[in-house]
C-alpha atoms as a PDB file:
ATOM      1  CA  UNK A   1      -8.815  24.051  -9.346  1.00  0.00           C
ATOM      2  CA  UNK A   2      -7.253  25.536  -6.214  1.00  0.00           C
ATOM      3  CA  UNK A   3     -10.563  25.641  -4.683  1.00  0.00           C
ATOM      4  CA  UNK A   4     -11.986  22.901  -5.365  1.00  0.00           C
ATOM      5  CA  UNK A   5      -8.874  21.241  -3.744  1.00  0.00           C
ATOM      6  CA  UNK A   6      -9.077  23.621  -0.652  1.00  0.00           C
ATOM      7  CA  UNK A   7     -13.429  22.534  -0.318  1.00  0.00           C
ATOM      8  CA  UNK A   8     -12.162  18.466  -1.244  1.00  0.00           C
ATOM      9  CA  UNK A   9      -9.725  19.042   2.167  1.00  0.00           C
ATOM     10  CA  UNK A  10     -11.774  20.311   4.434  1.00  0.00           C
ATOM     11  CA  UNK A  11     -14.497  17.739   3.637  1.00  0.00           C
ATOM     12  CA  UNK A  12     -11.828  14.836   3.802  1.00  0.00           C
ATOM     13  CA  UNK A  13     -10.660  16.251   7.110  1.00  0.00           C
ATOM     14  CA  UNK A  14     -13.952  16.399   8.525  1.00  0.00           C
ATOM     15  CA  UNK A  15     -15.301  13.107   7.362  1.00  0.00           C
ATOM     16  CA  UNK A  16     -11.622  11.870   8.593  1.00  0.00           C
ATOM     17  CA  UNK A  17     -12.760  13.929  12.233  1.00  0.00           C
ATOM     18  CA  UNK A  18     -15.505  11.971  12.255  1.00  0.00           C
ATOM     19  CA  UNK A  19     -14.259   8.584  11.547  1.00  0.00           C
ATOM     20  CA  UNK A  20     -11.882   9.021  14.701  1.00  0.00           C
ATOM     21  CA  UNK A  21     -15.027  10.372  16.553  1.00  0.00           C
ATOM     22  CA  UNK A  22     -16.714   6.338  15.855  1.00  0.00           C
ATOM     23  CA  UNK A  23     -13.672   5.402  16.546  1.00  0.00           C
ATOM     24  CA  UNK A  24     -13.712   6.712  20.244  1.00  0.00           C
ATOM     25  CA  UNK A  25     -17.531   6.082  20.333  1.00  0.00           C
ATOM     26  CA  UNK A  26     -16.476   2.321  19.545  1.00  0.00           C
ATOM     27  CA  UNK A  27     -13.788   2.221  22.638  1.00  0.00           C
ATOM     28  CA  UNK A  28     -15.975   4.146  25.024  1.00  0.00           C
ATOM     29  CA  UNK A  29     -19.018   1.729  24.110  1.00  0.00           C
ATOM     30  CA  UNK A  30     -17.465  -1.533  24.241  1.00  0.00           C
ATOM     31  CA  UNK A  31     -15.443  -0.865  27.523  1.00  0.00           C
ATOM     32  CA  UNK A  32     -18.904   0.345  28.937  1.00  0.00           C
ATOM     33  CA  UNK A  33     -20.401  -2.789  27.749  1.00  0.00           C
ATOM     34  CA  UNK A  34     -17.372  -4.879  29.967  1.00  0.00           C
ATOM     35  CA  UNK A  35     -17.567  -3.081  32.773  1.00  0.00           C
ATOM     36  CA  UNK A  36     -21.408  -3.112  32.618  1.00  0.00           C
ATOM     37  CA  UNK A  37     -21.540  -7.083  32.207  1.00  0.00           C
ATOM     38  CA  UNK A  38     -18.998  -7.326  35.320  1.00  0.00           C
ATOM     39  CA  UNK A  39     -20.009  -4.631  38.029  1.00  0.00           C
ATOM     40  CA  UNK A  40     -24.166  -4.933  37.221  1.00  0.00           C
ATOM     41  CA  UNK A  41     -24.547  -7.855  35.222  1.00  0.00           C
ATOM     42  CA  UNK A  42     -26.050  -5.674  32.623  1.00  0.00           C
ATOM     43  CA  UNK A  43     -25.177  -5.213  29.430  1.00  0.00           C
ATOM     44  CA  UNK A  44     -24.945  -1.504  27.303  1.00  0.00           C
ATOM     45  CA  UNK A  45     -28.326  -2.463  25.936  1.00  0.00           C
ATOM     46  CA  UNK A  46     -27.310  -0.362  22.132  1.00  0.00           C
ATOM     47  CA  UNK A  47     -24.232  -1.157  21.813  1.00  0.00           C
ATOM     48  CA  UNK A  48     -23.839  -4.103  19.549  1.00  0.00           C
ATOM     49  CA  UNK A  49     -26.342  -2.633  16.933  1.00  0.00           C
ATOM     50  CA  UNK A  50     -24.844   1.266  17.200  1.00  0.00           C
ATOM     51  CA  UNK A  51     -21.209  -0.141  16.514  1.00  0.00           C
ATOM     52  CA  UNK A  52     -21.978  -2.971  14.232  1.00  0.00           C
ATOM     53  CA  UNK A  53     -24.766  -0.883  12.154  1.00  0.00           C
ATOM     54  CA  UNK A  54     -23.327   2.795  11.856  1.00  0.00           C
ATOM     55  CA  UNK A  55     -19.839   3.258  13.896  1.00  0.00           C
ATOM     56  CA  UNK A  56     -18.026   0.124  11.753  1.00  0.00           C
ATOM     57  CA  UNK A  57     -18.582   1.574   8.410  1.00  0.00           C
ATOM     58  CA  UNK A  58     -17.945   4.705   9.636  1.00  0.00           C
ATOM     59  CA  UNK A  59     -14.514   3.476  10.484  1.00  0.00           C
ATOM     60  CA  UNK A  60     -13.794   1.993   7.360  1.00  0.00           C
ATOM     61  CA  UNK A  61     -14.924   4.284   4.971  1.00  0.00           C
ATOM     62  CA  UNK A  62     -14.962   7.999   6.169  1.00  0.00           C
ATOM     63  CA  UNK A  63     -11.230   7.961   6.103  1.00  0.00           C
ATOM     64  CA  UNK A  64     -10.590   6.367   3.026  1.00  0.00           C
ATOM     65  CA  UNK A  65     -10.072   9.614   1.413  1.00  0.00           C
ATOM     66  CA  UNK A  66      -7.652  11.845   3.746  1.00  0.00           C
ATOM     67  CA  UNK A  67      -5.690   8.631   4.438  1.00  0.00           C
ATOM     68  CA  UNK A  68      -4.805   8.606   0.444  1.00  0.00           C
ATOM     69  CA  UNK A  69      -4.223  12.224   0.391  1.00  0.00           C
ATOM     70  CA  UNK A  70      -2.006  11.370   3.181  1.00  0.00           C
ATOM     71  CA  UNK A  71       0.190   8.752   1.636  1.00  0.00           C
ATOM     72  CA  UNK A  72      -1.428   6.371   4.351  1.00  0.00           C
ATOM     73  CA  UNK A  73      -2.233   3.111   2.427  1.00  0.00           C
ATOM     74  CA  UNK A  74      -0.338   0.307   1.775  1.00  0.00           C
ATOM     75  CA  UNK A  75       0.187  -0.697  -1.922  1.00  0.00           C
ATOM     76  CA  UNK A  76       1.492  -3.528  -4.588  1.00  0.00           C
ATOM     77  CA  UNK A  77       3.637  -1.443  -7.202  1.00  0.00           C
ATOM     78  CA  UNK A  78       4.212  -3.563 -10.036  1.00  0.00           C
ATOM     79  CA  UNK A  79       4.680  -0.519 -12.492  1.00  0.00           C
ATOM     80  CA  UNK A  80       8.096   1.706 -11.616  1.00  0.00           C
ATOM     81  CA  UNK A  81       6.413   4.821  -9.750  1.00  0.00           C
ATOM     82  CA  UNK A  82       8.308   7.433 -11.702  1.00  0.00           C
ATOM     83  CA  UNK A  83       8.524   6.503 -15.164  1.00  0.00           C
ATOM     84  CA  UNK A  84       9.607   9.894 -17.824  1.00  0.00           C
ATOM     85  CA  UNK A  85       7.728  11.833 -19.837  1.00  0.00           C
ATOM     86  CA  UNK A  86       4.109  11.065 -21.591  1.00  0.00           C
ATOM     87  CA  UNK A  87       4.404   7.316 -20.724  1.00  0.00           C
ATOM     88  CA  UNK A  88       5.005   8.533 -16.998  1.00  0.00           C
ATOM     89  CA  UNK A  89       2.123  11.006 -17.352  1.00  0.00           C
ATOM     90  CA  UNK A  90      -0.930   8.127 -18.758  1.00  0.00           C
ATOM     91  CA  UNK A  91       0.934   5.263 -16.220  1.00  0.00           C
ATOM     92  CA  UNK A  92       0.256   7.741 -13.573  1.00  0.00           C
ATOM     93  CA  UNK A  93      -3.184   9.447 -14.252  1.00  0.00           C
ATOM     94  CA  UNK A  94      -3.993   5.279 -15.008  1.00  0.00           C
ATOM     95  CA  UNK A  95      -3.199   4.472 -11.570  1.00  0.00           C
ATOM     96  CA  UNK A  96      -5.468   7.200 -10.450  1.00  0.00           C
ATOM     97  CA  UNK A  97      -8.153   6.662 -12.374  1.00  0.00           C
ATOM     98  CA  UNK A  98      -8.914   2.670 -12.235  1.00  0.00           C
ATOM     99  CA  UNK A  99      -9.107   3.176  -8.844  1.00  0.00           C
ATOM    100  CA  UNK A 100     -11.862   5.950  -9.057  1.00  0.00           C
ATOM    101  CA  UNK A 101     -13.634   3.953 -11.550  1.00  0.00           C
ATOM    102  CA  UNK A 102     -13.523   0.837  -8.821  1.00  0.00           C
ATOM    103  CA  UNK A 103     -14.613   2.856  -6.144  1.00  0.00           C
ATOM    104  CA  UNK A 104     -16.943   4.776  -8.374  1.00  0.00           C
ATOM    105  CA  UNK A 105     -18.753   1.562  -8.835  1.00  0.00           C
ATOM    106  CA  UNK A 106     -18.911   0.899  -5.032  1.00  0.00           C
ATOM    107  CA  UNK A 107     -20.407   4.386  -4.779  1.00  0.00           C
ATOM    108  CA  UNK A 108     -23.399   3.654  -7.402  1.00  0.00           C
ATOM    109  CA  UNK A 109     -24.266   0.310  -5.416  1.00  0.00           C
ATOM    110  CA  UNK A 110     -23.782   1.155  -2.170  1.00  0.00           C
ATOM    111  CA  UNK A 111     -25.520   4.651  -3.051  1.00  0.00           C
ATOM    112  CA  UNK A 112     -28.675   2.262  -4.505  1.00  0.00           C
ATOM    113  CA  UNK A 113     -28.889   0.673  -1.812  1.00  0.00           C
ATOM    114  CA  UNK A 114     -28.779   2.887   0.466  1.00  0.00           C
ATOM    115  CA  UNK A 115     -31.561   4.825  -1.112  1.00  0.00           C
ATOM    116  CA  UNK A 116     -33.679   1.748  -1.354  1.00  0.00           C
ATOM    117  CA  UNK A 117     -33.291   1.298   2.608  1.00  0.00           C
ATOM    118  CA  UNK A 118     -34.412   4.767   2.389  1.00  0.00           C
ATOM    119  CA  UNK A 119     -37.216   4.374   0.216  1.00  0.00           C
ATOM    120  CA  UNK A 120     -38.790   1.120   1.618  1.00  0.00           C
ATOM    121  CA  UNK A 121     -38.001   2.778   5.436  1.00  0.00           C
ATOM    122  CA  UNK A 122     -36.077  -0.041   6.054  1.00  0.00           C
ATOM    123  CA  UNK A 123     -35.707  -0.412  10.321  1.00  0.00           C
ATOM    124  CA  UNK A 124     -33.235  -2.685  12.486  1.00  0.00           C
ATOM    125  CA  UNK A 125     -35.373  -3.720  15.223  1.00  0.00           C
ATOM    126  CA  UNK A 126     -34.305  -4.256  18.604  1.00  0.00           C
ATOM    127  CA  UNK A 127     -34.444  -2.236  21.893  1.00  0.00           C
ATOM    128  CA  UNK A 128     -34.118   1.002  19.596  1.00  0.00           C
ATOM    129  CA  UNK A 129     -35.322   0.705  16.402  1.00  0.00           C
ATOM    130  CA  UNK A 130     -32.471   1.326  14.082  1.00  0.00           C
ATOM    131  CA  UNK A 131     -32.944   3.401  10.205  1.00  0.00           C
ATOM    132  CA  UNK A 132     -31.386   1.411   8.002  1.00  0.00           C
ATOM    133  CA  UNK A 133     -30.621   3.650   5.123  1.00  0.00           C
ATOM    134  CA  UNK A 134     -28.405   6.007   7.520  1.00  0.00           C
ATOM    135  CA  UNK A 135     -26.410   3.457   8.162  1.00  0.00           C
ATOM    136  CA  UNK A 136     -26.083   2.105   4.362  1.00  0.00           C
ATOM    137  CA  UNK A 137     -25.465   6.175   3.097  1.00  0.00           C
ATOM    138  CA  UNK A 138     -21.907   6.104   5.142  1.00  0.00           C
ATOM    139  CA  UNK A 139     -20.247   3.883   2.284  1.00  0.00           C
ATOM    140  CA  UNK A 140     -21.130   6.195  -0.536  1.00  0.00           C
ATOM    141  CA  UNK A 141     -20.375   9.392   1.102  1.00  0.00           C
ATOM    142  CA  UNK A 142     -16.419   7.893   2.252  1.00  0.00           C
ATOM    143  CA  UNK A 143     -16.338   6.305  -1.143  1.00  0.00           C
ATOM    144  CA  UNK A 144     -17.530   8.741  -3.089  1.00  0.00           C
ATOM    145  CA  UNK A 145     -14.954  11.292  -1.736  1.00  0.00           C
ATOM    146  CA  UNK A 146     -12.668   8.644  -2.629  1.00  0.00           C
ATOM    147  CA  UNK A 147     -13.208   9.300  -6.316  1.00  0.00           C
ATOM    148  CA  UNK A 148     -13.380  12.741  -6.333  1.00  0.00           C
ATOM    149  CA  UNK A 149      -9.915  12.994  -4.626  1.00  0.00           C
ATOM    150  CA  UNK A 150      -8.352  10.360  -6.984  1.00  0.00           C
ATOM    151  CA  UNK A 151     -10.021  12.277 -10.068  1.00  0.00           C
ATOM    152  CA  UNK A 152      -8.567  15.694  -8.261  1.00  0.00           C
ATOM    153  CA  UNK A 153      -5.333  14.344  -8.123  1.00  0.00           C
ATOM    154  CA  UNK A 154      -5.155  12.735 -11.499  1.00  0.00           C
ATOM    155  CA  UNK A 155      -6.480  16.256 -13.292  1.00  0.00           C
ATOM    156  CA  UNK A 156      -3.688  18.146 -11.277  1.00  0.00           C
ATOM    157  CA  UNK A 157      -0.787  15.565 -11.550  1.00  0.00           C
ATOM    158  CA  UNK A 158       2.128  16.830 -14.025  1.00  0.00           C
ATOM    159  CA  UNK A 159       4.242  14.781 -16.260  1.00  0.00           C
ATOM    160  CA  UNK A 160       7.142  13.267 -14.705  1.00  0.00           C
ATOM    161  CA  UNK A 161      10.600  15.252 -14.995  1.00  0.00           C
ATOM    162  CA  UNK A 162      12.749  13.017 -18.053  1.00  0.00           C
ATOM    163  CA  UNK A 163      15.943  11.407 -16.795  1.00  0.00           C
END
């Protein structure tokens, strides 16, 4: 298992990498855009369909894995986090694994549709004409991490110490 853990953190840190990379691509685009529109009354003519189509779900999804790992996200605990022995063990692994099977499901669709785009060559037109199922694959690859890691974790979780 202590492999598969090392292979699941280096692909969460580069997928993470490359979140923050659309996220700079996003700054650097928009600001062109502004400064474009003011000084030459021209605007960046790819920018709108590059952020909106590819760099947005990049942001929101590629991270969604090394942010958990991380501690990063915010949460509603209505269940005591430590709770002892077997109890605490299935009220853990629980918490865990409805999530994966949530974002498992997001995975399948997102993953269908994606290959449909793929399938049917669905295109974005405009002044570049935009691939469609590239942009759809980036929610099933940072969602689909997303389940491995919270099946990782709940496989390698121990029971609770008792009180």
């Amino acid at each position: 298992m202590h492999v598969i853990g090392t292979i699941l953190r280096k692909l969460e840190d580069t997928l993470h990498l490359l979140g923050c990379l659309g996220l700079l691509v996003v700054v650097a685009l928009i600001n062109a855009d502004i400064l474009m529109r003011l000084v030459l009354h021209t605007p960046v003519q790819v920018q709108f369909e590059l952020t909106e189509l590819y760099l947005m779900p990049a942001l929101a999804t590629l991270s969604l894995s090394r942010v958990f790992r991380d501690g990063g996200h915010l949460a509603l605990d209505f269940v005591p986090e430590h709770l002892p022995g077997g109890l605490g063990l299935v009220v853990d692994k629980l918490r865990l694994l409805l999530p994966a099977l949530f974002f498992g499901l997001v995975t399948w669709m997102s993953g269908k549709f994606a290959l449909h785009a793929f399938q049917r060559g669905e295109v974005e037109y405009g002044v570049v004409d935009w691939p469609l199922g590239w942009a759809y694959a980036i929610v099933p690859l940072g969602c689909g991490v997303l389940v491995l890691r919270l099946i990782y974790d709940a496989l390698t979780r121990e029971a609770p110490a008792q009180v």
